[in-house]
C-alpha atoms as a PDB file:
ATOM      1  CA  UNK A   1     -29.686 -41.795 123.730  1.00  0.00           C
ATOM      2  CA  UNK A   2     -28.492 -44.844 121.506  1.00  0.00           C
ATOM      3  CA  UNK A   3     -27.139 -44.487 118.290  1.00  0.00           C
ATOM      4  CA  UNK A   4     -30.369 -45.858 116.562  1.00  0.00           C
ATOM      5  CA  UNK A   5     -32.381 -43.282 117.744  1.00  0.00           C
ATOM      6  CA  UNK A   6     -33.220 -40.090 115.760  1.00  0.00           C
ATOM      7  CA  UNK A   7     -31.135 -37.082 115.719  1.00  0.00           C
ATOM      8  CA  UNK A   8     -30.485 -33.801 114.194  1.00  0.00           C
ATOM      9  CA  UNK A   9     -28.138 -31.922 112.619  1.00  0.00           C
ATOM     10  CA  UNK A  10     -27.580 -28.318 111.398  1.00  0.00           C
ATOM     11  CA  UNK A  11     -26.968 -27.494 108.138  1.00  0.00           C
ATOM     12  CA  UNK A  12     -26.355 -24.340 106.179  1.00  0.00           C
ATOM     13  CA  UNK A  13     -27.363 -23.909 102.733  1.00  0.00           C
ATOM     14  CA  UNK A  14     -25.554 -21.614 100.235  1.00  0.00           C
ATOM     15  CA  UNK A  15     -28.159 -20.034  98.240  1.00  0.00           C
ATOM     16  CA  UNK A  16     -25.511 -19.044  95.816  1.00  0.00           C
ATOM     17  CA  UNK A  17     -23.860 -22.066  95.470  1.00  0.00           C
ATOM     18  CA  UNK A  18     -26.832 -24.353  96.032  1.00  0.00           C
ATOM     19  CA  UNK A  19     -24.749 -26.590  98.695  1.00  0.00           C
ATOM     20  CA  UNK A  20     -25.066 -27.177 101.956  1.00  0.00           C
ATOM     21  CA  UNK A  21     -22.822 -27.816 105.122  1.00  0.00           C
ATOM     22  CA  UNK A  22     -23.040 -28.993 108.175  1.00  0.00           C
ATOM     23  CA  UNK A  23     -22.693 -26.591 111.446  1.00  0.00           C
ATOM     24  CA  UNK A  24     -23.212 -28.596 114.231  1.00  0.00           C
ATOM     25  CA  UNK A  25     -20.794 -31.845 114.657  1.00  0.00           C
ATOM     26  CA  UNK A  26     -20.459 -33.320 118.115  1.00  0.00           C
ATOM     27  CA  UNK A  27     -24.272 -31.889 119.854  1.00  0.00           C
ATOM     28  CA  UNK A  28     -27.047 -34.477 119.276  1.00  0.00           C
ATOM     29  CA  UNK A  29     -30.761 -33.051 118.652  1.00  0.00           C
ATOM     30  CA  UNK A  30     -29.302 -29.534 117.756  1.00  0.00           C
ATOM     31  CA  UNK A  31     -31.986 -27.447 115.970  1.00  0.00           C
ATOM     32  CA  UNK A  32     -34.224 -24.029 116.506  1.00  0.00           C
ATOM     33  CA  UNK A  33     -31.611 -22.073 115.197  1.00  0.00           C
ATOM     34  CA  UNK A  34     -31.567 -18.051 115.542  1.00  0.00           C
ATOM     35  CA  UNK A  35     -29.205 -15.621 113.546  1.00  0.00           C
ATOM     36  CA  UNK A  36     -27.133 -13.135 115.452  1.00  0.00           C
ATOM     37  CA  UNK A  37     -28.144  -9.512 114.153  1.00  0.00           C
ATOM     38  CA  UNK A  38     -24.852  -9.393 111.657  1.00  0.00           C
ATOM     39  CA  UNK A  39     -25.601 -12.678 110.542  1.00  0.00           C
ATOM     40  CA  UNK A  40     -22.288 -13.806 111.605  1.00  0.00           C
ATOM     41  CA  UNK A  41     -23.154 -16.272 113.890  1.00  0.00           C
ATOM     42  CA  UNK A  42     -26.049 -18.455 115.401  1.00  0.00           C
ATOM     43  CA  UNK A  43     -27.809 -19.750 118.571  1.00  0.00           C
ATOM     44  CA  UNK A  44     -29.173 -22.880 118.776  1.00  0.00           C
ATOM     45  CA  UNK A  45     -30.615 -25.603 121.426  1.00  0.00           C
ATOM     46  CA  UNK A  46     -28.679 -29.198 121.800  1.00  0.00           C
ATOM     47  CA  UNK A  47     -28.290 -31.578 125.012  1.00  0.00           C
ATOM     48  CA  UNK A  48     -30.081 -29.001 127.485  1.00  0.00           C
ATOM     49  CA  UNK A  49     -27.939 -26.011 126.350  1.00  0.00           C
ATOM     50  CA  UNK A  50     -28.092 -22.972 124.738  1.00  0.00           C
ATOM     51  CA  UNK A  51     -25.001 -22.400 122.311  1.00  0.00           C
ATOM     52  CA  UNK A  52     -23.437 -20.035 119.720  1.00  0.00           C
ATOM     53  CA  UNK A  53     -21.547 -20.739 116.562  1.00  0.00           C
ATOM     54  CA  UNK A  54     -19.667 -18.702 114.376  1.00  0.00           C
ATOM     55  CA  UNK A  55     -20.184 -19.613 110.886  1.00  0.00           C
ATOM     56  CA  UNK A  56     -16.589 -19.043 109.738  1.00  0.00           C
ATOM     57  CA  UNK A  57     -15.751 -22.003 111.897  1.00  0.00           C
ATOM     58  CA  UNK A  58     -14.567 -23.222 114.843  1.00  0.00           C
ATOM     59  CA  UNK A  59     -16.571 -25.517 117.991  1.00  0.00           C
ATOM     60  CA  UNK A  60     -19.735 -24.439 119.362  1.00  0.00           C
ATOM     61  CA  UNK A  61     -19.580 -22.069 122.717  1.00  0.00           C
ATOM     62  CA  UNK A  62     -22.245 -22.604 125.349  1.00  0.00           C
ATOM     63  CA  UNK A  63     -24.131 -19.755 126.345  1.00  0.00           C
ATOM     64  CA  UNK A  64     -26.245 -20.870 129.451  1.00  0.00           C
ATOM     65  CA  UNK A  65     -27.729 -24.751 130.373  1.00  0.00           C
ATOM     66  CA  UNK A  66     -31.438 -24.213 129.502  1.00  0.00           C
ATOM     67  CA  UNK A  67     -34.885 -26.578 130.872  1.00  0.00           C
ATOM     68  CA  UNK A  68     -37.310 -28.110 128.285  1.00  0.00           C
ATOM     69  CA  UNK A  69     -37.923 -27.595 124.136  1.00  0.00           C
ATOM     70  CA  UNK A  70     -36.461 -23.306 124.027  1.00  0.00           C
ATOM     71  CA  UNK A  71     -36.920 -21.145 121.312  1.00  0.00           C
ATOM     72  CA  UNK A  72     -35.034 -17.569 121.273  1.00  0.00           C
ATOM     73  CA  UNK A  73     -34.214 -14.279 119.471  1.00  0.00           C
ATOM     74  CA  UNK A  74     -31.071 -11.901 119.275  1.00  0.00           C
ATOM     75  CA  UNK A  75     -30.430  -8.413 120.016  1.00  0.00           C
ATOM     76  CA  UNK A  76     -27.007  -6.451 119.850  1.00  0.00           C
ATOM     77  CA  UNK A  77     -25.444  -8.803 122.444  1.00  0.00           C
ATOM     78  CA  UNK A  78     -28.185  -9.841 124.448  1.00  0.00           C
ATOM     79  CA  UNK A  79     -30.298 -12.891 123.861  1.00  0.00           C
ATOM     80  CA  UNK A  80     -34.055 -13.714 125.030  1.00  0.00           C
ATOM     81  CA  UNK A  81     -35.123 -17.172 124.778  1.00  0.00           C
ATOM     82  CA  UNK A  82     -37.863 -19.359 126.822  1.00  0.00           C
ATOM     83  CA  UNK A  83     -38.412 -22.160 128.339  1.00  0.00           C
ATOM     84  CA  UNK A  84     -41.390 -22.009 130.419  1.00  0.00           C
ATOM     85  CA  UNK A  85     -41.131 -18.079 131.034  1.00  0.00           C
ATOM     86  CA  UNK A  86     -38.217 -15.796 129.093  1.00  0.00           C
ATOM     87  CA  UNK A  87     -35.124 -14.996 130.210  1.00  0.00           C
ATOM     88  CA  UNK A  88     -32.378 -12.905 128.934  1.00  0.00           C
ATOM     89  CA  UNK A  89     -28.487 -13.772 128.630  1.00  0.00           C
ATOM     90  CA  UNK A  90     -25.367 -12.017 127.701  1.00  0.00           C
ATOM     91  CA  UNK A  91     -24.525 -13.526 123.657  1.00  0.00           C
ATOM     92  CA  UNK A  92     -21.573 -14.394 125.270  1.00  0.00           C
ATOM     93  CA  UNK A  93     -22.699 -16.153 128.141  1.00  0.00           C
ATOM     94  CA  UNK A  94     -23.300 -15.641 131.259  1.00  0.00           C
ATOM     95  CA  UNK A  95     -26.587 -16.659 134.164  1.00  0.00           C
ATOM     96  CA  UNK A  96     -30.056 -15.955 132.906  1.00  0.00           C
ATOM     97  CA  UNK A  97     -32.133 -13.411 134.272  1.00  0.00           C
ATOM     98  CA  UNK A  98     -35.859 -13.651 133.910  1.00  0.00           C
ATOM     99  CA  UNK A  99     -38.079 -10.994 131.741  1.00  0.00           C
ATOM    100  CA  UNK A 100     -41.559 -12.663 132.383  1.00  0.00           C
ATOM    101  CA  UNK A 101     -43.415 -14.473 135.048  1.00  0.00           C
ATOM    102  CA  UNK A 102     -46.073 -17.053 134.820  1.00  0.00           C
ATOM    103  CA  UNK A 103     -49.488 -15.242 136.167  1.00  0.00           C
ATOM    104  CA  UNK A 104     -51.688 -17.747 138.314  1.00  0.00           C
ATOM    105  CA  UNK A 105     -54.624 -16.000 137.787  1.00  0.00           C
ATOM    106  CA  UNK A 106     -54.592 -16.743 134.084  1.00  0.00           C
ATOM    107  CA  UNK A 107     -53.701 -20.186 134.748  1.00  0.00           C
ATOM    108  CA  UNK A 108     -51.136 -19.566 132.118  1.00  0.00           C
ATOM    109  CA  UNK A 109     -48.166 -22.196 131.698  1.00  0.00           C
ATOM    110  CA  UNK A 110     -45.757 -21.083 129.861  1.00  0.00           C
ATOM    111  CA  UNK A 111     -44.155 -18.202 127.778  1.00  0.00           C
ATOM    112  CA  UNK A 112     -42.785 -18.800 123.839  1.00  0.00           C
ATOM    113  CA  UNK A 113     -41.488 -17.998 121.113  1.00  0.00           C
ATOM    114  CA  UNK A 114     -40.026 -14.491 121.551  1.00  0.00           C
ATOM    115  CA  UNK A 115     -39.287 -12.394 118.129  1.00  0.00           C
ATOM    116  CA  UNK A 116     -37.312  -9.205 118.755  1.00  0.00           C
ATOM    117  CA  UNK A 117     -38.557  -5.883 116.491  1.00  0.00           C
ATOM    118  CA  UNK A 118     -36.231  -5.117 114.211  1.00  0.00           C
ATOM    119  CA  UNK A 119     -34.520  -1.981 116.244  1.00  0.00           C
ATOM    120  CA  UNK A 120     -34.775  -4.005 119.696  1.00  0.00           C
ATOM    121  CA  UNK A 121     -37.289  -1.774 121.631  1.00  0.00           C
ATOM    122  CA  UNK A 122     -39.661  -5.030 122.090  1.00  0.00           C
ATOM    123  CA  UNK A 123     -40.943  -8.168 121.169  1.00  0.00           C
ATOM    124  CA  UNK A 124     -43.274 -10.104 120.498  1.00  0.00           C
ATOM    125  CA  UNK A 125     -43.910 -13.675 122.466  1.00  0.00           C
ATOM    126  CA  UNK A 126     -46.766 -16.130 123.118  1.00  0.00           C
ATOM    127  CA  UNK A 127     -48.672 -17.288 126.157  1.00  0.00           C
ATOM    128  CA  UNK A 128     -50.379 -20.030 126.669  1.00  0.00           C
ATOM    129  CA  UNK A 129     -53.435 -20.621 129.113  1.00  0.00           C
ATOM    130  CA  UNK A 130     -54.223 -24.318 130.614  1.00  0.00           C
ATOM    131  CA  UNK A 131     -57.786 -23.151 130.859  1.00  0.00           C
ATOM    132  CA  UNK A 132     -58.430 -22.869 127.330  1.00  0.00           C
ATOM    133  CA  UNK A 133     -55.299 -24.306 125.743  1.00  0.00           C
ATOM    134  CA  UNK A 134     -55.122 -20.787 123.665  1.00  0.00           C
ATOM    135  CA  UNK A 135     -52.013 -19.331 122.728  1.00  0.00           C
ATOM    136  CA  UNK A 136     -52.159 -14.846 122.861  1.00  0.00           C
ATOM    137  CA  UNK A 137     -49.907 -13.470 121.204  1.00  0.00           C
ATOM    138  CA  UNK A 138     -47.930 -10.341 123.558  1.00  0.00           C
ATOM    139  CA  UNK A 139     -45.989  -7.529 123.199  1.00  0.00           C
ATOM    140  CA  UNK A 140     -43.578  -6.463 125.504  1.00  0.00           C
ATOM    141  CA  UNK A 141     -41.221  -3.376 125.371  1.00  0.00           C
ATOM    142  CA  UNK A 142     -37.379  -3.966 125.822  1.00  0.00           C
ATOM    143  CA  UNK A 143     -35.735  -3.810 128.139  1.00  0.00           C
ATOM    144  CA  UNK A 144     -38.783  -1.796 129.772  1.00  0.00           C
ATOM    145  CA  UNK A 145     -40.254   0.356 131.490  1.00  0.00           C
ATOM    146  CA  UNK A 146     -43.853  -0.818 130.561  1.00  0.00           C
ATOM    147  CA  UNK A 147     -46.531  -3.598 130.692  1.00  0.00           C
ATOM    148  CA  UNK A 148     -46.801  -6.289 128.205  1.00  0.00           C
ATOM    149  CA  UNK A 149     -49.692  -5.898 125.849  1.00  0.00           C
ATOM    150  CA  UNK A 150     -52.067  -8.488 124.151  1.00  0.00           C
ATOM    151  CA  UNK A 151     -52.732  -8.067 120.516  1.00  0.00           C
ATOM    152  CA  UNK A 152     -54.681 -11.105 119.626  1.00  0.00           C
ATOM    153  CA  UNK A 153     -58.285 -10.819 121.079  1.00  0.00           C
ATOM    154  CA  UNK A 154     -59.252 -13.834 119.756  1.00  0.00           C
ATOM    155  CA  UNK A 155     -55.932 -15.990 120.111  1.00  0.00           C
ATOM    156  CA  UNK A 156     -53.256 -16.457 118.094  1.00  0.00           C
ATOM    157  CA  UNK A 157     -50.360 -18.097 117.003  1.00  0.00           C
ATOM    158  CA  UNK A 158     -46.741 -17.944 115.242  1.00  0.00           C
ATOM    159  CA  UNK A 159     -45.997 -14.618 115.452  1.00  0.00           C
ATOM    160  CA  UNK A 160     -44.315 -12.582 112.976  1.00  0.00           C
ATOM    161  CA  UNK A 161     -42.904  -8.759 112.674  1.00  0.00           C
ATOM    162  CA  UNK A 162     -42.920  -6.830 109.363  1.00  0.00           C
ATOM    163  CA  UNK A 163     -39.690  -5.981 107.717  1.00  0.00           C
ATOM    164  CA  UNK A 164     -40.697  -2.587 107.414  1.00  0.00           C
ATOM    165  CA  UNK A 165     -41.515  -2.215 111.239  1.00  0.00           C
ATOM    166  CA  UNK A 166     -44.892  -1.063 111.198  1.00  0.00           C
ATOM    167  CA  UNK A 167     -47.173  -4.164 110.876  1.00  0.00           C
ATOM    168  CA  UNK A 168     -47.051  -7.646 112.617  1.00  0.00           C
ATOM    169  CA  UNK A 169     -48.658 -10.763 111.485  1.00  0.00           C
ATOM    170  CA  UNK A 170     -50.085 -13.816 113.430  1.00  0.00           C
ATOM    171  CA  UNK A 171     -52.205 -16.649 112.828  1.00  0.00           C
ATOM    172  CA  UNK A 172     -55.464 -17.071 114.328  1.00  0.00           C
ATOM    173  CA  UNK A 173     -56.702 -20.538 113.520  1.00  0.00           C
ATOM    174  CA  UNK A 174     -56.463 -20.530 110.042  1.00  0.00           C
ATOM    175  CA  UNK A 175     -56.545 -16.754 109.228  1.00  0.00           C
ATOM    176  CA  UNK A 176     -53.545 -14.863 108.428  1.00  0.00           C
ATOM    177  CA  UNK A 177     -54.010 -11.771 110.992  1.00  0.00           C
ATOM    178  CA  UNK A 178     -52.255  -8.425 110.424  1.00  0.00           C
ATOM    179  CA  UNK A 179     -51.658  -5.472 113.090  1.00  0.00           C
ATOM    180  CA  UNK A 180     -50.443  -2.305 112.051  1.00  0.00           C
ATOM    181  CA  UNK A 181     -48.982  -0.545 115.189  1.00  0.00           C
ATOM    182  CA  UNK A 182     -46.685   2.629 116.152  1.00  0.00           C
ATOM    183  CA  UNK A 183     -43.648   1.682 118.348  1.00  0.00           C
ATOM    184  CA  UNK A 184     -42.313   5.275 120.289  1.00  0.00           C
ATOM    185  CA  UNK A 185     -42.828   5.700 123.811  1.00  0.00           C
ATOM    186  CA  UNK A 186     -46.203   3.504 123.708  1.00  0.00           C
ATOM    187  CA  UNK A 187     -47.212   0.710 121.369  1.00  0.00           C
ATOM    188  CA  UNK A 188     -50.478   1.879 119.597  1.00  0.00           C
ATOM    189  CA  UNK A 189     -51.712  -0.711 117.601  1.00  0.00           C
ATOM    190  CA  UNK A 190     -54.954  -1.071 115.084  1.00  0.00           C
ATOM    191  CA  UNK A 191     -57.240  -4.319 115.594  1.00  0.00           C
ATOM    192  CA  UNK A 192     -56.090  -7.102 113.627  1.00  0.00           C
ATOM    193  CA  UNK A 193     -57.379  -7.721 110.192  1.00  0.00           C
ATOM    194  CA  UNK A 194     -57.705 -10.884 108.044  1.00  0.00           C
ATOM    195  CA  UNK A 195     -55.709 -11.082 104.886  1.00  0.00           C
ATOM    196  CA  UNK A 196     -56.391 -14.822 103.723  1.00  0.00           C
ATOM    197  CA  UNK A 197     -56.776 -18.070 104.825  1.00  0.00           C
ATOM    198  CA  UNK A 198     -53.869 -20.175 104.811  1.00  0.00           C
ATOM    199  CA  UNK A 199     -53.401 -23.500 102.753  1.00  0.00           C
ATOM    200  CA  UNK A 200     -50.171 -24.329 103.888  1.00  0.00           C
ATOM    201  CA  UNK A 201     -48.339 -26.724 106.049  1.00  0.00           C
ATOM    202  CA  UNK A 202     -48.668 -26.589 110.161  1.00  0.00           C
ATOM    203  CA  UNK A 203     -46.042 -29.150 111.306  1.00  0.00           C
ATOM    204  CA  UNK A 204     -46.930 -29.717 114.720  1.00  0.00           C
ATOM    205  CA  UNK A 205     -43.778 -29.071 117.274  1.00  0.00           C
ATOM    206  CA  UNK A 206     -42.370 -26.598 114.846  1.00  0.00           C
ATOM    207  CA  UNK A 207     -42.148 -23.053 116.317  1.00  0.00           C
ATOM    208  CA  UNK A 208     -42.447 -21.360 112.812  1.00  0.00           C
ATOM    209  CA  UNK A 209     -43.631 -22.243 109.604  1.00  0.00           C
ATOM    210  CA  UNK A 210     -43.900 -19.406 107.350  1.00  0.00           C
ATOM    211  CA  UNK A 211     -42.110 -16.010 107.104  1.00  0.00           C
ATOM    212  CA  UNK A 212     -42.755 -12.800 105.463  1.00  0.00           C
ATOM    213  CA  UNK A 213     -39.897 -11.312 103.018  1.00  0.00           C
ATOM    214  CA  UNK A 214     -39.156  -7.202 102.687  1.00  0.00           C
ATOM    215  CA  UNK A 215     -41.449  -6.776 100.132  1.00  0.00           C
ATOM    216  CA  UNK A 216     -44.401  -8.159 102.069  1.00  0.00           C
ATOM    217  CA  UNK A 217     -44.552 -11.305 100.093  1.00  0.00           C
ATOM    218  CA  UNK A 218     -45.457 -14.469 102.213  1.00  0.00           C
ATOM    219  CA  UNK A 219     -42.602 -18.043 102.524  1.00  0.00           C
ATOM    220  CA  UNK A 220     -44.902 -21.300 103.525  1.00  0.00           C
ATOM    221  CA  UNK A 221     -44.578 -24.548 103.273  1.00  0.00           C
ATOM    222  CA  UNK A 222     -47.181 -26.214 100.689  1.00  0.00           C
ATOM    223  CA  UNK A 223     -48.339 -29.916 100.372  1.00  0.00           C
ATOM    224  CA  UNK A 224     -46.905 -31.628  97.397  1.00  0.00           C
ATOM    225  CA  UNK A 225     -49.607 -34.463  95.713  1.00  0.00           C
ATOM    226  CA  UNK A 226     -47.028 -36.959  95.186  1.00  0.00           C
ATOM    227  CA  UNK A 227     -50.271 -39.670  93.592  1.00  0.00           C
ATOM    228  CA  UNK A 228     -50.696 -36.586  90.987  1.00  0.00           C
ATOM    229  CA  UNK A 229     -49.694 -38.205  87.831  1.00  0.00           C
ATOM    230  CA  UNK A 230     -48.897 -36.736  84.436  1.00  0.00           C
ATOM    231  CA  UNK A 231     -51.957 -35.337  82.611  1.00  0.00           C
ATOM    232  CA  UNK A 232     -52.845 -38.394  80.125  1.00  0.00           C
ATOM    233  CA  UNK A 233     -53.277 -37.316  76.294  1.00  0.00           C
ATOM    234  CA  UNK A 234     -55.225 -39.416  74.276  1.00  0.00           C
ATOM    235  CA  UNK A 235     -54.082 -39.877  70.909  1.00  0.00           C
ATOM    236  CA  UNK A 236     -56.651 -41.485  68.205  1.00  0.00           C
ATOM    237  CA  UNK A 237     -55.407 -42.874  65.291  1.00  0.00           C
ATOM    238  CA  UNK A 238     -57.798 -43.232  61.780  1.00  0.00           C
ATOM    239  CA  UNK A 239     -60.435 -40.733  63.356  1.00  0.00           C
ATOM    240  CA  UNK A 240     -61.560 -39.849  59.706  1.00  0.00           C
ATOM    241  CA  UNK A 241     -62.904 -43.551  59.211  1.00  0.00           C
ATOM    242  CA  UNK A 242     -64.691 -43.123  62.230  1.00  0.00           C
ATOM    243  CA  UNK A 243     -66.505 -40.156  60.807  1.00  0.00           C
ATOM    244  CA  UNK A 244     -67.366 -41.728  57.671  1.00  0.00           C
ATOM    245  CA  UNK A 245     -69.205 -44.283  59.710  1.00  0.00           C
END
């Protein structure tokens, strides 16, 4: 990589203070960053590796030497992230060990994307079919026993657990999909229903672009009409002689 080309950085942003610093000095195309569950450190992707940072300082430690674009997600001490199927790793390193295989007679080619449930029990992840090109969204209990289980019927993409651990949202072309579901020893879960239809930003290569705060409000990203101009006023001077005309 030259020095001309593009990279990226990570940044943290006080929302107190309104500044930001940067995380990430030496790694080059850093980014698809994941908190740890006490929010005292991250995991992040840069140079073919998979690496943890404490915020309060200090140099990046590598977790495990990852293959391709990764995203992942953090549980007590144990990280799943994919790249091409998921694998799990010890937070503080260690040699992957796979959670999901590629099945053949689905043509699929690849697993994504994994989002742990807030208490851990299972997650949520993406597959993606070279038949179609459709992406399912899955559900797979932690660390098992069980099968995985398909909530999107029709496809779907980006998903998204509630904060309140009942519901799950997804995208299904343009439709914001919701799930309701009971996590014990089985994962019972209602079919999904439409709650709107988005009009926000889709950046392709990004692995999410919205999120979905405690009180069930929605975060996207909105286009900005940067040729929208001031509203013009019109003022007319002498009107009354105009009358009288």
């Amino acid at each position: 990589m030259s020095d001309s080309e593009p990279q990226s950085r990570l940044l943290l942003y006080s929302l107190e203070s309104g500044e930001s610093r940067q995380l990430s000095q030496a790694e080059r195309n850093s980014g698809l960053p994941f908190w740890s569950p006490d929010s005292r450190s991250i995991a992040f992707f840069a140079d073919g590796k998979l690496l943890r940072l404490d915020i309060a300082g200090g140099a990046p430690h590598t977790i495990t030497e990852t293959r391709g674009a990764a995203t992942g997600t953090w549980n007590g001490e144990t990280i799943v992230f994919s790249s091409n199927v998921l694998s799990r790793v010890a937070a503080s390193g260690g040699t992957p060990v796979p959670l999901t295989a590629i099945d053949p007679s689905r043509r699929e080619i690849g697993h994504y994307l994994p989002v742990f449930l807030p208490d851990g029990s299972r997650f949520l992840y993406l597959r993606v079919s070279s038949v179609t090109g459709n992406l399912e969204v899955w559900v797979q209990p932690y660390p098992g026993p069980g099968a995985a289980v398909r909530v999107s019927p029709n496809g779907g993409n980006d998903p998204v657990w509630a904060k309140n651990g009942r519901e799950l949202f997804y995208l299904e072309g343009r439709k914001m999909m919701a799930v309701s579901f009971r996590a014990g020893s089985t994962f019972e879960f209602t079919r999904p229903v439409m709650l709107f239809t988005r009009q926000y930003l889709h950046p392709t290569g990004s692995p999410l672009t919205y999120d979905v705060a405690a009180d069930g409000r929605f975060l996207m990203l909105k286009r900005v009409d940067t040729n929208t101009g001031p509203t013009p006023i019109n003022v007319v001077l002498n009107w009354v002689a105009g009358l009288r005309r």
